[in-house]
N, C-alpha and C. Protein backbone atom coordinates (compact mmCIF):
# COMPACT_ATOMS: atom_id res chain seq x y z
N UNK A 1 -0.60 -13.50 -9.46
CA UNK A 1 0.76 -13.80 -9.84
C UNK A 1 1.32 -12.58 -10.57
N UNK A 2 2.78 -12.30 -10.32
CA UNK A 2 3.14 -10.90 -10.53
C UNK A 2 4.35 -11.11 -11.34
N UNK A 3 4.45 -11.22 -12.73
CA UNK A 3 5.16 -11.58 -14.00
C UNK A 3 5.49 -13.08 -13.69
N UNK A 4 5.12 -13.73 -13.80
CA UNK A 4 5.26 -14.98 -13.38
C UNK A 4 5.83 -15.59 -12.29
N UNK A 5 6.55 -14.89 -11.42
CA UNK A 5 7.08 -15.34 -10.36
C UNK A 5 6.30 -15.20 -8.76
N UNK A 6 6.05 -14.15 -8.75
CA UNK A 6 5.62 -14.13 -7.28
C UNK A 6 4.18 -14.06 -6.99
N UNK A 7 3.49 -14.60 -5.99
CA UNK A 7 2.05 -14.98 -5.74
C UNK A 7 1.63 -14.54 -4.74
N UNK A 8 0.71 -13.64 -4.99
CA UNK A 8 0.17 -12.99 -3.94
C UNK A 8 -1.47 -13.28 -3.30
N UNK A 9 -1.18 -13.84 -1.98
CA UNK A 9 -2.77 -13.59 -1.66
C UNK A 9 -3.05 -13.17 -1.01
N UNK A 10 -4.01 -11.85 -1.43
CA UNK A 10 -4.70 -11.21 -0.01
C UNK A 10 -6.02 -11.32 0.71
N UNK A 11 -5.56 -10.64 2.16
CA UNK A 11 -6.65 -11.68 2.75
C UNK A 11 -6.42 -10.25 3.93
N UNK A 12 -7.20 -11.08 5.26
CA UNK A 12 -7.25 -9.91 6.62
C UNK A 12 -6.63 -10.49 7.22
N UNK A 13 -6.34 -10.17 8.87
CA UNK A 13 -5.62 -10.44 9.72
C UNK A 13 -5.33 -11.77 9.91
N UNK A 14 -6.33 -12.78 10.06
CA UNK A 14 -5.69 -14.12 10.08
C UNK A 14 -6.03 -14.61 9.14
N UNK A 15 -5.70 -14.60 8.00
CA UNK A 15 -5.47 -15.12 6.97
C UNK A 15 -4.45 -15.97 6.96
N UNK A 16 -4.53 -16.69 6.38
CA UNK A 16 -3.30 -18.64 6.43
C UNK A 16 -2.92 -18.38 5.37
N UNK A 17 -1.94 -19.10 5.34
CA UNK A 17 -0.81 -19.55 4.35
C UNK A 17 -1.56 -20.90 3.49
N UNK A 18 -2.33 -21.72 4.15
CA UNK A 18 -2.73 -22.76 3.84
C UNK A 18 -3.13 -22.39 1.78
N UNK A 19 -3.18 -21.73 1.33
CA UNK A 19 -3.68 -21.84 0.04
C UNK A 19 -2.53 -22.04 -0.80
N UNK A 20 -1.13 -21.11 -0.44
CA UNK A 20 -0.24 -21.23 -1.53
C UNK A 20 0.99 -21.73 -0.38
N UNK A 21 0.84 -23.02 0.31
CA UNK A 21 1.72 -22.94 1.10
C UNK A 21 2.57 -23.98 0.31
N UNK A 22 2.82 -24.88 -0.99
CA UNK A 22 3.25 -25.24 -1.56
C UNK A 22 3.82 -24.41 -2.97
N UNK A 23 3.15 -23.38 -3.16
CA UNK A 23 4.00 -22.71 -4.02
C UNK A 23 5.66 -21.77 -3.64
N UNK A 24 6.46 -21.77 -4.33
CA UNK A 24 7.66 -20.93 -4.24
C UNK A 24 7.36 -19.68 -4.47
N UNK A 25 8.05 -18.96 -4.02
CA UNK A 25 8.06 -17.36 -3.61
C UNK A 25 6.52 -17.04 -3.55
N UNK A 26 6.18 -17.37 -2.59
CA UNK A 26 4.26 -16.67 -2.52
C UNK A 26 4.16 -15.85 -1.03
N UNK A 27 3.34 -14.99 -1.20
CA UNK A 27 3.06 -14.05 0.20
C UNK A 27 2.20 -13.90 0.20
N UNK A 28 1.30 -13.94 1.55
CA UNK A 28 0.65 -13.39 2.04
C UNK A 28 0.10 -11.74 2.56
N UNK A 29 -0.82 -10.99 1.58
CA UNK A 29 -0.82 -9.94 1.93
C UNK A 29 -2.18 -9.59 2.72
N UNK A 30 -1.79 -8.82 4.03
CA UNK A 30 -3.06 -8.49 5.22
C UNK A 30 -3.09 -7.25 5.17
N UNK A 31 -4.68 -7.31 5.48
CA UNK A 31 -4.86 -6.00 6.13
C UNK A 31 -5.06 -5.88 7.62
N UNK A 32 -4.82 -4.77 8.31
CA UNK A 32 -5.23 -4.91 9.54
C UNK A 32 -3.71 -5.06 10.41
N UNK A 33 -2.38 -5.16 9.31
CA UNK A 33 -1.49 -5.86 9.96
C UNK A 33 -0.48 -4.10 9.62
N UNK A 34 0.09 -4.39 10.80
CA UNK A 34 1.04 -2.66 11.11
C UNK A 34 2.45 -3.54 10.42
N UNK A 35 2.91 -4.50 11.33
CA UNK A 35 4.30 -4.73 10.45
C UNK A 35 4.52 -6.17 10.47
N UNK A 36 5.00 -6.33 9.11
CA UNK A 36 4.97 -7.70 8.31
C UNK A 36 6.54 -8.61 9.10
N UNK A 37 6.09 -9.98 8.95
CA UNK A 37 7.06 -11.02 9.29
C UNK A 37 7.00 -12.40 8.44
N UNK A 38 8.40 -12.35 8.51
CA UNK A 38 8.68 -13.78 6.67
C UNK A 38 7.68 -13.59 6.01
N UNK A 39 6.55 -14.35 5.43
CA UNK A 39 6.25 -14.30 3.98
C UNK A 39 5.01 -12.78 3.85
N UNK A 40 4.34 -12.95 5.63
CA UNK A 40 3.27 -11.63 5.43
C UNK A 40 3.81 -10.33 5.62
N UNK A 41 3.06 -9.49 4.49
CA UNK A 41 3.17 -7.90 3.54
C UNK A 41 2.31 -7.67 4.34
N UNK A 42 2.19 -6.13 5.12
CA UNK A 42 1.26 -5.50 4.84
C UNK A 42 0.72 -4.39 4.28
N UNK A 43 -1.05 -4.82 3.93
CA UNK A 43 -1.19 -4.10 2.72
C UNK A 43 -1.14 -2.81 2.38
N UNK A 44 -0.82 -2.39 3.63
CA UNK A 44 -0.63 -0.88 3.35
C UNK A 44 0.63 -0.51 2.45
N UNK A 45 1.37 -1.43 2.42
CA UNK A 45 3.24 -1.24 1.85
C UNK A 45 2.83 -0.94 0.45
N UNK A 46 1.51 -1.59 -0.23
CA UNK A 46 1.42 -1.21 -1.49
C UNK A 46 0.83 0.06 -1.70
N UNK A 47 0.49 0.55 -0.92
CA UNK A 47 0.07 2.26 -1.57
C UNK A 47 1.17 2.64 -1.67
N UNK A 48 2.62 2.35 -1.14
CA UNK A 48 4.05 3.22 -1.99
C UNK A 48 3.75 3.03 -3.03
N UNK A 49 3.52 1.95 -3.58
CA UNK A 49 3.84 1.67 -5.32
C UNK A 49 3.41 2.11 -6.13
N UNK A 50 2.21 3.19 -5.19
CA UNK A 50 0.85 3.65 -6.81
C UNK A 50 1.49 4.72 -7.16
């Protein structure tokens, strides 16, 4: 959880939603994945941030 609002879980390519699929603003972050759609990131997008 990322200042209290947003929830992140990462996981690999088929990774489900099934864990936070009742929480608000939560995503799914993969690896393995070139380009993201609705809630799945992929994890590569976070090496911008370092």
């Amino acid at each position: 959880m990322v200042d209290g609002k947003w929830t992140f879980e990462v996981g690999g390519r088929k990774k489900g939603f099934a864990q936070i699929a009742d929480l608000p603003d939560s995503y799914v972050v993969s690896d393995g994945v070139s380009v993201g759609r609705g809630n799945r990131i992929p994890l590569w997008l976070f090496g911008f941030l370092y």
